[in-house]
N, C-alpha and C. Protein backbone atom coordinates (compact mmCIF):
# COMPACT_ATOMS: atom_id res chain seq x y z
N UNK A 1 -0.02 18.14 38.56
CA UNK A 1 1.27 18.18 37.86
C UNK A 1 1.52 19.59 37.33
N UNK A 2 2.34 20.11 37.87
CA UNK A 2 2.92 21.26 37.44
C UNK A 2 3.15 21.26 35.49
N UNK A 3 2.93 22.77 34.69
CA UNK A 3 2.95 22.77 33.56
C UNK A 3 3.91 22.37 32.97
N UNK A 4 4.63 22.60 33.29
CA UNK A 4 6.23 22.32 32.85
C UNK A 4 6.59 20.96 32.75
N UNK A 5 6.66 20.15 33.84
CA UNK A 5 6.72 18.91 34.05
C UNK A 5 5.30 18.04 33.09
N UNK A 6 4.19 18.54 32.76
CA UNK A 6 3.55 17.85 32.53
C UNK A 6 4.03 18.08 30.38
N UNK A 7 4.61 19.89 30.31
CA UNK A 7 4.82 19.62 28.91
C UNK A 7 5.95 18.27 28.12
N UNK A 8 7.08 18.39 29.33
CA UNK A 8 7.58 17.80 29.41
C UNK A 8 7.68 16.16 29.01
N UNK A 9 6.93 15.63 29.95
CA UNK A 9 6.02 14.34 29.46
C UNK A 9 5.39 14.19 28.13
N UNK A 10 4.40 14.80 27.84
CA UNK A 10 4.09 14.94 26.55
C UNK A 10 4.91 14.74 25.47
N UNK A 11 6.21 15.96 26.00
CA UNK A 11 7.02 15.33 24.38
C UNK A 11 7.56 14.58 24.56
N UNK A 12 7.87 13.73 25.75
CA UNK A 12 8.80 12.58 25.83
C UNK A 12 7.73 11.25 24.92
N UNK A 13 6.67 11.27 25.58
CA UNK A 13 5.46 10.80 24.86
C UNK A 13 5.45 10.89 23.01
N UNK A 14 5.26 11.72 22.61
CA UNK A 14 5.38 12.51 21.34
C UNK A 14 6.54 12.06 20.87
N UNK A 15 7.80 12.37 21.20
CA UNK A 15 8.50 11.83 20.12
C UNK A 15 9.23 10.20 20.15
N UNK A 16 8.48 9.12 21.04
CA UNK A 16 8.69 8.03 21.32
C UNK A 16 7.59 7.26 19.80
N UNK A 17 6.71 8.07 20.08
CA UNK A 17 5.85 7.82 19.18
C UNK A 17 5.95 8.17 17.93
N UNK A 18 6.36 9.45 17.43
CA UNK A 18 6.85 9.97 16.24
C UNK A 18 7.55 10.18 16.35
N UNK A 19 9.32 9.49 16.23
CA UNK A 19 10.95 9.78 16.42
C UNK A 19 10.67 10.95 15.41
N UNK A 20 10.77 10.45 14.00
CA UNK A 20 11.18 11.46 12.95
C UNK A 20 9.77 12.07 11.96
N UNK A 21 9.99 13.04 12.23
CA UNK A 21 8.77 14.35 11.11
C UNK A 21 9.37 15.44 10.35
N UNK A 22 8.19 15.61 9.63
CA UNK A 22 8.69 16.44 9.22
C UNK A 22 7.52 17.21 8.35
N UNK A 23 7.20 18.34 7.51
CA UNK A 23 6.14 18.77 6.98
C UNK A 23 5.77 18.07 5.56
N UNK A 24 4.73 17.60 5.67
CA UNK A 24 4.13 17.04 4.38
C UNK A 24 3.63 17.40 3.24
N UNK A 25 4.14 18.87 2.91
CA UNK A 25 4.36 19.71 1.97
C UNK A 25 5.44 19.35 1.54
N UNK A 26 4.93 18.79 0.03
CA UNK A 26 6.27 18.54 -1.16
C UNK A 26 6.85 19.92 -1.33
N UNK A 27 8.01 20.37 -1.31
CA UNK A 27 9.52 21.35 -2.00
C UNK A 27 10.62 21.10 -1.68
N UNK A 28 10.94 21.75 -2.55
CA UNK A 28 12.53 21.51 -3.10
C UNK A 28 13.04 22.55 -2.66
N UNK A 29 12.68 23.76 -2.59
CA UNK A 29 13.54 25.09 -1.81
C UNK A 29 12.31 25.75 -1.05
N UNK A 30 12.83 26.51 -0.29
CA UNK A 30 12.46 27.86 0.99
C UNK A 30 10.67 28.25 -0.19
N UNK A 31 11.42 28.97 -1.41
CA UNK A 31 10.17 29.36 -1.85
C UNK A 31 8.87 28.56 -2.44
N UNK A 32 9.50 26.77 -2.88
CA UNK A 32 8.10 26.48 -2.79
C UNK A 32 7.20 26.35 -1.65
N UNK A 33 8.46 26.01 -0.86
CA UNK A 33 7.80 25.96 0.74
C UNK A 33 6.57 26.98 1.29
N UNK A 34 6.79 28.42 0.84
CA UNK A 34 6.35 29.51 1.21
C UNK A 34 5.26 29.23 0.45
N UNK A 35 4.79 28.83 -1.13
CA UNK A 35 3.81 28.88 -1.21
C UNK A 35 3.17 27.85 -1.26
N UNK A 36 3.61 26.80 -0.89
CA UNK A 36 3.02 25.63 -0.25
C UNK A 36 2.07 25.77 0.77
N UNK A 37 2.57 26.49 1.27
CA UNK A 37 1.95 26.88 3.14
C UNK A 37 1.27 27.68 2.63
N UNK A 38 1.05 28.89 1.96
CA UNK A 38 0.34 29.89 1.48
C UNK A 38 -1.22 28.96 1.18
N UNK A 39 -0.27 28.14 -0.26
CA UNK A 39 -1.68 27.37 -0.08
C UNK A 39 -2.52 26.41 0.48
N UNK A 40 -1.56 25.85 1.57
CA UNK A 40 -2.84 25.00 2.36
C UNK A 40 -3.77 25.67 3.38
N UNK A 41 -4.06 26.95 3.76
CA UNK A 41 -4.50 27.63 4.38
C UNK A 41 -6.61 26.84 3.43
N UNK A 42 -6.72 26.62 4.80
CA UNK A 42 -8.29 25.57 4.57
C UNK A 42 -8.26 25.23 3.68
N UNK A 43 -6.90 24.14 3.37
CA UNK A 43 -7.07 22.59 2.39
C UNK A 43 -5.67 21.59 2.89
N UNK A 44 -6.38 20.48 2.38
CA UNK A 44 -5.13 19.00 2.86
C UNK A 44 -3.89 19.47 2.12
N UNK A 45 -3.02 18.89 3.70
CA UNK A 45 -1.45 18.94 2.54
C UNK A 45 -1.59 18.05 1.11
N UNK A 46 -2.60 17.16 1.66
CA UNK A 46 -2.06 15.99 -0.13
C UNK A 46 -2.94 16.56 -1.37
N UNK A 47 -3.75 17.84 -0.99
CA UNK A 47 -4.11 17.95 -2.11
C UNK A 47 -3.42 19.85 -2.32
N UNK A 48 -2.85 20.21 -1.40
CA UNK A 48 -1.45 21.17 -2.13
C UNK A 48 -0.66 20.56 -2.64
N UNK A 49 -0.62 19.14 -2.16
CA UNK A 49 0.99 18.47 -2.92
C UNK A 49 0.31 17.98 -4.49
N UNK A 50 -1.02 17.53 -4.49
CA UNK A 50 -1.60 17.47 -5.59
C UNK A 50 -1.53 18.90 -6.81
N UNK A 51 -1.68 19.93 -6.33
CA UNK A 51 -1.53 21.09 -7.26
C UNK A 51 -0.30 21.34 -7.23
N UNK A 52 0.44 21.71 -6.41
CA UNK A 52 1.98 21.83 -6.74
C UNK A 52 2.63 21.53 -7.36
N UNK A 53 2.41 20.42 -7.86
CA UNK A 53 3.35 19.26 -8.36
C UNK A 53 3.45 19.34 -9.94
N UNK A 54 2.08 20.20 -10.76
CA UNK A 54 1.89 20.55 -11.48
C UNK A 54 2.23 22.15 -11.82
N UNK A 55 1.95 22.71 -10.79
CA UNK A 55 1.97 24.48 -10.25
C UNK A 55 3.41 24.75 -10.70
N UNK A 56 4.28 23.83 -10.07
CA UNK A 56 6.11 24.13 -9.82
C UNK A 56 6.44 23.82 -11.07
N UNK A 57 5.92 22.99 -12.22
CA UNK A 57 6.37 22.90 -13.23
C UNK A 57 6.30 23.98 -14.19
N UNK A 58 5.43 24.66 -14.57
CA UNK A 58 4.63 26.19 -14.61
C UNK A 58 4.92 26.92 -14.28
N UNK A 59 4.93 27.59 -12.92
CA UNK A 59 5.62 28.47 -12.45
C UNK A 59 6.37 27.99 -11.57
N UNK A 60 7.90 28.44 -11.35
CA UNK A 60 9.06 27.94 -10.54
C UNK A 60 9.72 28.67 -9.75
N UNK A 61 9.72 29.77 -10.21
CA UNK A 61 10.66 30.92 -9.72
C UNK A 61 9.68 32.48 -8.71
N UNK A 62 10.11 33.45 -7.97
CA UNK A 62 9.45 34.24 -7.86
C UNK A 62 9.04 35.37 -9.08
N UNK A 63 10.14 35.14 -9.89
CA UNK A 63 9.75 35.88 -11.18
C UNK A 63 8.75 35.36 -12.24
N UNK A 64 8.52 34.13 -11.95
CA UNK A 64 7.49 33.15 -12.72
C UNK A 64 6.40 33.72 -12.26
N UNK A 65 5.98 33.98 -10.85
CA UNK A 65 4.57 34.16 -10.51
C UNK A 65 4.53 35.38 -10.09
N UNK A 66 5.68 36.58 -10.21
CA UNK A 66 5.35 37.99 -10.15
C UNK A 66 4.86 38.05 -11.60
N UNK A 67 5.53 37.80 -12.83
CA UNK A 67 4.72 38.29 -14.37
C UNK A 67 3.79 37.47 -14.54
N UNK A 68 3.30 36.32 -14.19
CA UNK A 68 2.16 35.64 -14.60
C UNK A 68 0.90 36.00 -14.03
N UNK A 69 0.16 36.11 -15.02
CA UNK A 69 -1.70 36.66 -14.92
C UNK A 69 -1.99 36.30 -13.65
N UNK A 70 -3.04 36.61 -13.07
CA UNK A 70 -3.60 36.36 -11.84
C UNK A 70 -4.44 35.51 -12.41
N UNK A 71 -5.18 35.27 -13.74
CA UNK A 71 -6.16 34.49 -13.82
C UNK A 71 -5.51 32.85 -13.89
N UNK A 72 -3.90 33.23 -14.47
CA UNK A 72 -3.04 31.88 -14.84
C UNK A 72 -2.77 31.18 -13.58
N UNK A 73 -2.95 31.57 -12.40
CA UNK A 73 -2.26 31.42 -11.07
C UNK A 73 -3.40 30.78 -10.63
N UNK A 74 -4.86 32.08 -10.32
CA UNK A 74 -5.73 31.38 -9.70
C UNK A 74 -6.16 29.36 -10.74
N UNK A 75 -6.51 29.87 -12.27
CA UNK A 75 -6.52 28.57 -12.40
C UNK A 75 -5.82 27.47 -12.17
N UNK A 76 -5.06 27.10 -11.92
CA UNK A 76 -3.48 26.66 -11.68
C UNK A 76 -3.76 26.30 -10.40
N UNK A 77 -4.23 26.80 -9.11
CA UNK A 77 -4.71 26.84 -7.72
C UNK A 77 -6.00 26.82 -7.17
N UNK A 78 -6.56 26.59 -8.29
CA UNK A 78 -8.15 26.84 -7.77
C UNK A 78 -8.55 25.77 -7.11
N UNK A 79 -8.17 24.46 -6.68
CA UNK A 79 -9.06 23.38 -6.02
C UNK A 79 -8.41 23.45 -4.98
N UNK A 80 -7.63 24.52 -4.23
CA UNK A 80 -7.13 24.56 -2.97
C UNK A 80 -8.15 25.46 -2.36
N UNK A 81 -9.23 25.99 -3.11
CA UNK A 81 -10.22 26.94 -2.16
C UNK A 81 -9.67 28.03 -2.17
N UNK A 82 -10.29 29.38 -2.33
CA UNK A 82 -9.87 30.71 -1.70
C UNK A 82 -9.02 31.27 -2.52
N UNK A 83 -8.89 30.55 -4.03
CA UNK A 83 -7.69 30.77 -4.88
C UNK A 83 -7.69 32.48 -5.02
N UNK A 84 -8.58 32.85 -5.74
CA UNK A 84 -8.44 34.43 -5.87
C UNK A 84 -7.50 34.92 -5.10
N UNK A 85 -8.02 35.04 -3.77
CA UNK A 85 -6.91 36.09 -2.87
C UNK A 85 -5.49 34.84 -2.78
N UNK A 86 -5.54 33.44 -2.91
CA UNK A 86 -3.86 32.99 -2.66
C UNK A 86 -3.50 33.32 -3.61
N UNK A 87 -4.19 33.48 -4.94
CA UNK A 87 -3.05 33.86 -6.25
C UNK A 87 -2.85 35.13 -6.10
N UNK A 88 -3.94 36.06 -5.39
CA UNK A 88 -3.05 37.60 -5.38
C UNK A 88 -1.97 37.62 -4.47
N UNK A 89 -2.25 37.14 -3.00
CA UNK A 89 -1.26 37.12 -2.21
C UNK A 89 0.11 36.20 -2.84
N UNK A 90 0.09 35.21 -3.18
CA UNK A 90 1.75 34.71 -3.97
C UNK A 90 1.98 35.68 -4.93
N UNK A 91 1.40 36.35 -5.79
CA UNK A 91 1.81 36.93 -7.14
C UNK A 91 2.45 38.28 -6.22
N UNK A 92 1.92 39.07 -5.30
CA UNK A 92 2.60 40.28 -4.60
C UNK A 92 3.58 39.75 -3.35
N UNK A 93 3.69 38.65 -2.75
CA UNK A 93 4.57 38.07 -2.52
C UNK A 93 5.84 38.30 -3.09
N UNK A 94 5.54 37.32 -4.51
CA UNK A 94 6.82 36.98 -5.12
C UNK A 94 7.79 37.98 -5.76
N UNK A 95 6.76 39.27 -6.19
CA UNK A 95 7.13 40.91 -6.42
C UNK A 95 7.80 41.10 -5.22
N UNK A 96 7.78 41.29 -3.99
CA UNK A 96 8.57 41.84 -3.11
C UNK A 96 9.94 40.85 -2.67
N UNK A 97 9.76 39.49 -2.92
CA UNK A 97 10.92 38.93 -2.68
C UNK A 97 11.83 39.69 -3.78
N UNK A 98 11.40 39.54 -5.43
CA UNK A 98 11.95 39.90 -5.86
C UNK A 98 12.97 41.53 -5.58
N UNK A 99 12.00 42.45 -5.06
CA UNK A 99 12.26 43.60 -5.04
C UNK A 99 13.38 44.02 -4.10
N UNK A 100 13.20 43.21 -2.69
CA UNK A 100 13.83 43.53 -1.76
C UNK A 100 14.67 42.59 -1.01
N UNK A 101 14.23 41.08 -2.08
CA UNK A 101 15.16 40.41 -1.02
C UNK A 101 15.97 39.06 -2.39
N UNK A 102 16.44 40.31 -3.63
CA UNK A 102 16.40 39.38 -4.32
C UNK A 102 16.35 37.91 -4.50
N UNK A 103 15.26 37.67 -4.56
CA UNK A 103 14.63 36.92 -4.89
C UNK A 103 14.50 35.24 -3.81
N UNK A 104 14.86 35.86 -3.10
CA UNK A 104 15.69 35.10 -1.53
C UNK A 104 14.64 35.25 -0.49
N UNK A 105 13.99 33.86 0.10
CA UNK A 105 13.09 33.46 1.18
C UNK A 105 13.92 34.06 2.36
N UNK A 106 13.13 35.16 3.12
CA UNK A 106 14.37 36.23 4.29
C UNK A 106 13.85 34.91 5.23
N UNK A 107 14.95 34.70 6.66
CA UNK A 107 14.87 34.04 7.33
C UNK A 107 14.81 34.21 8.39
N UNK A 108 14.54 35.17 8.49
CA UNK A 108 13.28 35.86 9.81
C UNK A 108 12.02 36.13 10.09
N UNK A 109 11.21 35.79 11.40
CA UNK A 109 9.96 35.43 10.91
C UNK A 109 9.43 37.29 11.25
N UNK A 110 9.81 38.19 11.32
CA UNK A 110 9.53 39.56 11.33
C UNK A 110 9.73 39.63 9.78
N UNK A 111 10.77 39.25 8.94
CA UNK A 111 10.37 39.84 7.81
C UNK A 111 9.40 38.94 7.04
N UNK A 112 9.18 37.63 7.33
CA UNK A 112 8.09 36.90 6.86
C UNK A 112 6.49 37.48 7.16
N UNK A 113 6.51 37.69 8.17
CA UNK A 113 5.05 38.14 8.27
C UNK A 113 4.58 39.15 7.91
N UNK A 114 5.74 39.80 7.17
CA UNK A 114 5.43 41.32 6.10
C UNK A 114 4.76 40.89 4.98
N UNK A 115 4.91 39.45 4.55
CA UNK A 115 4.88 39.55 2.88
C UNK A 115 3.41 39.08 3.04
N UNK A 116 2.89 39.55 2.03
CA UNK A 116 1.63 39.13 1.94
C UNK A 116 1.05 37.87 1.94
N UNK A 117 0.06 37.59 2.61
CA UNK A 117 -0.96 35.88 2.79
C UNK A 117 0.21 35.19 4.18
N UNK A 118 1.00 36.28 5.03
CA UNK A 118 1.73 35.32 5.83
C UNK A 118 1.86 35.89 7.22
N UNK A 119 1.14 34.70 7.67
CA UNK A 119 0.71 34.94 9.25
C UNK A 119 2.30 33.72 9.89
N UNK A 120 1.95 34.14 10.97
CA UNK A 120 2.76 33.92 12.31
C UNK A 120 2.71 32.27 11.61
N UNK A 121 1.88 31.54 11.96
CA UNK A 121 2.22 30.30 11.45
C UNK A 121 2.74 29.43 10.14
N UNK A 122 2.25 30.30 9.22
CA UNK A 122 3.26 29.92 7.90
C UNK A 122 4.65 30.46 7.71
N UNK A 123 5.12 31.73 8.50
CA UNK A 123 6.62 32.30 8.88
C UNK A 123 7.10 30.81 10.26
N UNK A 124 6.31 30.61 10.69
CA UNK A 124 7.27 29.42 11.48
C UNK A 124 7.39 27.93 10.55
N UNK A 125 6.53 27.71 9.53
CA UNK A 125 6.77 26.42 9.14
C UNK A 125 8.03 27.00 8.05
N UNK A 126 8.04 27.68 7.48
CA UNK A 126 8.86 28.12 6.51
C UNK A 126 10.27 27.92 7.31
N UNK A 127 10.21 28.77 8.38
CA UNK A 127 11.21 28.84 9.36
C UNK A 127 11.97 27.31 9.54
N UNK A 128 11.52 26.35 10.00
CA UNK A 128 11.35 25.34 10.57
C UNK A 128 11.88 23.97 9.33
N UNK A 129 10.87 24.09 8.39
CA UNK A 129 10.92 23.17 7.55
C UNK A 129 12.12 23.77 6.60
N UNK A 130 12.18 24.87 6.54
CA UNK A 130 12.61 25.51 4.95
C UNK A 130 14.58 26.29 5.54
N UNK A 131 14.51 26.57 6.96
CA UNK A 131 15.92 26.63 7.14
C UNK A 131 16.35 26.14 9.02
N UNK A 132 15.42 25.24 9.23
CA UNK A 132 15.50 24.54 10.34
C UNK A 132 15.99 25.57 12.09
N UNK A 133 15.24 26.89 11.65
CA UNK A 133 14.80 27.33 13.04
C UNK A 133 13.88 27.24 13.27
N UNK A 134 13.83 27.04 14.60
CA UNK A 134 12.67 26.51 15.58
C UNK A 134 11.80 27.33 15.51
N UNK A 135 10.45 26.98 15.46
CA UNK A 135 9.21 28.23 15.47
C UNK A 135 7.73 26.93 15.81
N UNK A 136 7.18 26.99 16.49
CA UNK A 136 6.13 27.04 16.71
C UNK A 136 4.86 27.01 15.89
N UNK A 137 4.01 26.07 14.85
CA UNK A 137 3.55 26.79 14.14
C UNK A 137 2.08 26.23 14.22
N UNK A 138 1.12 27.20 14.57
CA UNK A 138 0.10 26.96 15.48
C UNK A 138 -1.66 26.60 14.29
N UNK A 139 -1.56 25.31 13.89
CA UNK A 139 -2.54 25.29 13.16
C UNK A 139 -3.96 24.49 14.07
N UNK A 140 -5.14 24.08 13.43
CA UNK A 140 -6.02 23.55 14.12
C UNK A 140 -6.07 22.89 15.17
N UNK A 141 -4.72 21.46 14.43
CA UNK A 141 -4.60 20.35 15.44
C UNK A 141 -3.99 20.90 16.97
N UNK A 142 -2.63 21.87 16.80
CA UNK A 142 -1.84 22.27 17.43
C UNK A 142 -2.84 22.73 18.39
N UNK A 143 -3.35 23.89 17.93
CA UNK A 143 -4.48 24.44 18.94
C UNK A 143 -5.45 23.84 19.91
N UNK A 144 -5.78 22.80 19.11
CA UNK A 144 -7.12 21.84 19.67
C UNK A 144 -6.51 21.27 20.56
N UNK A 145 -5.09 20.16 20.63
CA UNK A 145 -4.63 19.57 21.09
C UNK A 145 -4.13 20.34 22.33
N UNK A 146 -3.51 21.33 22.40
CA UNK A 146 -2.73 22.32 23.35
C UNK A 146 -3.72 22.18 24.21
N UNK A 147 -5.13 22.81 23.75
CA UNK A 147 -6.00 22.98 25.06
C UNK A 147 -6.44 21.37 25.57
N UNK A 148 -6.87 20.77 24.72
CA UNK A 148 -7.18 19.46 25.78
C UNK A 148 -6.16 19.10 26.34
N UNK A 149 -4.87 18.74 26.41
CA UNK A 149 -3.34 18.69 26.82
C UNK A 149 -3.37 19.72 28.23
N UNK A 150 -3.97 20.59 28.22
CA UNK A 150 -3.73 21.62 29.24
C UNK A 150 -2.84 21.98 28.96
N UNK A 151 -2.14 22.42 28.49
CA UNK A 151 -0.72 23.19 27.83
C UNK A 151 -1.42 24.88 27.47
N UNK A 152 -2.44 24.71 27.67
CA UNK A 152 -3.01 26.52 27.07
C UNK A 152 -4.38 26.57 27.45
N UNK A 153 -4.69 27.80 27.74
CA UNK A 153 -6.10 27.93 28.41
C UNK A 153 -6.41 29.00 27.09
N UNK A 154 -5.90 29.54 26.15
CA UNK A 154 -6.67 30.28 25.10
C UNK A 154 -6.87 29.85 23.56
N UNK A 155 -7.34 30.13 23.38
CA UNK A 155 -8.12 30.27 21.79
C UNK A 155 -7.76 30.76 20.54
N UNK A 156 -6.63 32.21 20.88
CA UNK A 156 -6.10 32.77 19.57
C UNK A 156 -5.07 32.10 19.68
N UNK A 157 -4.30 32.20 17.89
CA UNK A 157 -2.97 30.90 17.92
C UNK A 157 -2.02 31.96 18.21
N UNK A 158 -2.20 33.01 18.39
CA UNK A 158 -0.50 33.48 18.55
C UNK A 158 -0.83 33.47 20.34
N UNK A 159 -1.78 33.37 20.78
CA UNK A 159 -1.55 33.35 22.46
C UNK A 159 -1.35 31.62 22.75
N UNK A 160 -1.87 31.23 22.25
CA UNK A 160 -1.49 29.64 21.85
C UNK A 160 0.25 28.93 21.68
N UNK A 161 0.44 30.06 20.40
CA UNK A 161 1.73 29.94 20.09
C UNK A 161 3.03 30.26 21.25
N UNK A 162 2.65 31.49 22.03
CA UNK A 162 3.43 31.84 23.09
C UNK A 162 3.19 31.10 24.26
N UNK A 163 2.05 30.79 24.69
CA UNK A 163 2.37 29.40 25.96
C UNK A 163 3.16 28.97 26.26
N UNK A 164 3.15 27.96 24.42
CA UNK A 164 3.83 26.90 24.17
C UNK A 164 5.62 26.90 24.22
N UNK A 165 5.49 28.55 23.91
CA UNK A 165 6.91 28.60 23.95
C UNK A 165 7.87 28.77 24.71
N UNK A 166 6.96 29.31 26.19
CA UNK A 166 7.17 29.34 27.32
C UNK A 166 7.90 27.87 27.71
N UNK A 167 7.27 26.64 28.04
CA UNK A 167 6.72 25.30 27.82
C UNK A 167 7.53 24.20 27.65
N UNK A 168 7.67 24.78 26.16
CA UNK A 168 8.32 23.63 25.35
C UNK A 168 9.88 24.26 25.03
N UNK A 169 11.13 23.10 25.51
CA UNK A 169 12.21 23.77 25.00
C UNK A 169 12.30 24.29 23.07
N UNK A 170 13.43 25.31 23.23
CA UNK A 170 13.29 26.14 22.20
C UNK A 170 13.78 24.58 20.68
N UNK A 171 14.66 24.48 20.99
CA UNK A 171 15.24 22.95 19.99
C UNK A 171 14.10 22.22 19.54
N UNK A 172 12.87 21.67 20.07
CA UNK A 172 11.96 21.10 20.03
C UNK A 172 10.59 21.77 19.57
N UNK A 173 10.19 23.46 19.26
CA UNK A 173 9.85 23.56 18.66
C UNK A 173 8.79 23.48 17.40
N UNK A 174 9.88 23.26 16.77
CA UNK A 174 8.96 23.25 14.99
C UNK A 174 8.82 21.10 15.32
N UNK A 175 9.74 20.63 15.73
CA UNK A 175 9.25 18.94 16.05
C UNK A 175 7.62 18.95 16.76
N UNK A 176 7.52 19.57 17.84
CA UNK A 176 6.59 19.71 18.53
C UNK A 176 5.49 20.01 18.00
N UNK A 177 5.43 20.86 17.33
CA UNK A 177 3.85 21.05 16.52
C UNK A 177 4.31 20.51 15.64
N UNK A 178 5.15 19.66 14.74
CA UNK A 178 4.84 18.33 13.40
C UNK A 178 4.18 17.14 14.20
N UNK A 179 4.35 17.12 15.36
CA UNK A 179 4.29 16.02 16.59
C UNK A 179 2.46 15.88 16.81
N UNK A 180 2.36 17.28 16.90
CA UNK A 180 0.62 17.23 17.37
C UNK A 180 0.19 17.24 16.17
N UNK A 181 0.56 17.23 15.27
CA UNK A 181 -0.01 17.43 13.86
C UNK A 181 -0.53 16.39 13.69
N UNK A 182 0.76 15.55 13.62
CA UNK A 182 0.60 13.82 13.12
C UNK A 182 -0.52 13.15 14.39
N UNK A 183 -0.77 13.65 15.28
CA UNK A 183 -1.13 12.98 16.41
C UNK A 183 -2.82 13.24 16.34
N UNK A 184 -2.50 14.53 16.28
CA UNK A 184 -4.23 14.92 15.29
C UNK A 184 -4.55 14.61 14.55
N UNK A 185 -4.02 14.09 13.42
CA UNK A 185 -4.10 13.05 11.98
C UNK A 185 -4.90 11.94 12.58
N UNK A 186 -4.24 11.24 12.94
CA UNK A 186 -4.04 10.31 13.54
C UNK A 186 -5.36 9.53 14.94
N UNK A 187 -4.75 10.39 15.72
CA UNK A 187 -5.55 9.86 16.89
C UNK A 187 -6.96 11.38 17.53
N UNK A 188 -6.11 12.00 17.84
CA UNK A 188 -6.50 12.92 18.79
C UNK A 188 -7.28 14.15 17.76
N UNK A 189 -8.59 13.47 17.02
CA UNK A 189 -9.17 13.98 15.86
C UNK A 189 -10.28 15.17 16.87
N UNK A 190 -10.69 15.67 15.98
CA UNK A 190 -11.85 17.20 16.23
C UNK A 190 -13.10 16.40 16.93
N UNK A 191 -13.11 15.51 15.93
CA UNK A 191 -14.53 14.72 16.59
C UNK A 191 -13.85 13.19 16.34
N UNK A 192 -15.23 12.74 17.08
CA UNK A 192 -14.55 11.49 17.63
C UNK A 192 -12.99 11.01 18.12
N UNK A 193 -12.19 11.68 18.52
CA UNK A 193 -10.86 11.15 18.78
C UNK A 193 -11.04 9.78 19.27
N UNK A 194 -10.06 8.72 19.12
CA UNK A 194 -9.11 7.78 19.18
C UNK A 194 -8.70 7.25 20.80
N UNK A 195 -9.60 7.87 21.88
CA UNK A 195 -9.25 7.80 22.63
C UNK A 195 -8.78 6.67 23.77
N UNK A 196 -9.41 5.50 23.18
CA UNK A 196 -8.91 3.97 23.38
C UNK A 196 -7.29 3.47 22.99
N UNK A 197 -6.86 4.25 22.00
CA UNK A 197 -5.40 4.36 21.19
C UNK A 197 -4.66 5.52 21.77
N UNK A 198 -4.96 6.52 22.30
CA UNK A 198 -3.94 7.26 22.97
C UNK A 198 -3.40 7.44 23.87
N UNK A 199 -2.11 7.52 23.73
CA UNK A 199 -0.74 7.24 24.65
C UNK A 199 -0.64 8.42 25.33
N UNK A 200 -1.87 9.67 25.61
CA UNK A 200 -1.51 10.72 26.21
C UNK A 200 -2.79 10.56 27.06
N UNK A 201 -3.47 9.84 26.91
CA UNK A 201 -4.99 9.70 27.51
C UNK A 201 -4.68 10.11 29.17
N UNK A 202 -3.82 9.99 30.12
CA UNK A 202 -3.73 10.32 31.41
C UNK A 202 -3.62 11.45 31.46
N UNK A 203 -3.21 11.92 30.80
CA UNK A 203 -2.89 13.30 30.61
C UNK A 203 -3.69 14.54 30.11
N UNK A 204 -5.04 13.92 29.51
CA UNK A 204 -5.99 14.52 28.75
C UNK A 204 -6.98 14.96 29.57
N UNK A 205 -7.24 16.44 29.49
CA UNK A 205 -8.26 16.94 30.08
C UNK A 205 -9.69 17.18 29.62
N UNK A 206 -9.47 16.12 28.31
CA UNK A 206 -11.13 16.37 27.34
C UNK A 206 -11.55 14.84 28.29
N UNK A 207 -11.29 13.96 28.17
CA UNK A 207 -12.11 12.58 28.70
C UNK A 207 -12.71 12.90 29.92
């Protein structure tokens, strides 16, 4: 089966199964979004949505977490792992939104991947979730899944990310990796996958 035709399938697959997604990061605007994603970088969405929820009450604004201590931030974030550098990276973040884009999530993923703690994949969920352009956004599952899928023969996510984009129409997108997300949740796990339960199993080049 040719690539195309076989990505094809997949999402017909994919979104029969998951009509409607969406990111499981609690916000209310573009910028909690941004540091939502900032902070799930190696931790569960439900336990960013667990600190956030407290975090956003505290600090709200980018001017909230450009003047607030780094020690007020990291404590505030610390059971997401790795807090030190996410509270430096949001606190110089939120300084440059302020500076240059008053105070406004830019909606391009070239100027996203300027700001500090933000790679290619948190500029596409932002993108995606936060002003509904399409982006690609290439985390574990996405990755893992791509290659058993045969959809990608590499390893880094931005060569990952471009495959896919080849691949997958542009509209479908940011659906497409919420799609493998949930599916990696779900079924098509790191270890042990689900493979008695999956609806892509013909298609799978790990079995």
């Amino acid at each position: 089966m040719r690539i195309k035709a076989r990505a094809n399938k997949i999402c017909k697959v994919l979104k029969t199964t998951y009509p409607n997604v969406k990111t499981q990061l609690n916000h209310k605007n573009p910028f909690e979004l941004l540091v939502s994603t900032i902070l799930s970088a190696q931790c569960t969405d439900k336990q960013v949505n667990r600190v956030t929820k407290d975090l956003f009450k505290r600090l709200a604004t980018p001017y909230d977490f450009a003047v607030a201590r780094n020690e007020t931030i990291e404590e505030l974030i610390r059971s997401t792992g790795f807090f030190r550098n996410k509270a430096k990276n949001i606190k110089n973040c939120s300084a440059i939104l302020i500076e240059k884009y008053n105070s406004i999530v830019p909606e391009t993923l070239d100027e996203l991947v300027k700001l500090p703690g933000v790679g290619r994949k948190t500029a596409n969920v932002v993108l995606g979730a936060g002003f509904g352009i399409p982006g690609i956004a290439v985390d574990t599952h996405v990755a893992r899944i791509s290659k058993r899928l045969g959809l990608t023969d590499n390893n880094d996510p931005v060569k990952i990310e471009f495959d896919l984009m080849k691949i997958i129409p542009k509209k479908e997108w940011s659906d497409f990796s919420l799609r493998l997300i949930y599916f990696g949740r779900a079924i098509c796990k790191a270890r042990n996958p689900i493979c008695r339960s999956c609806s892509l199993h013909e298609l799978c080049l790990h079995v």
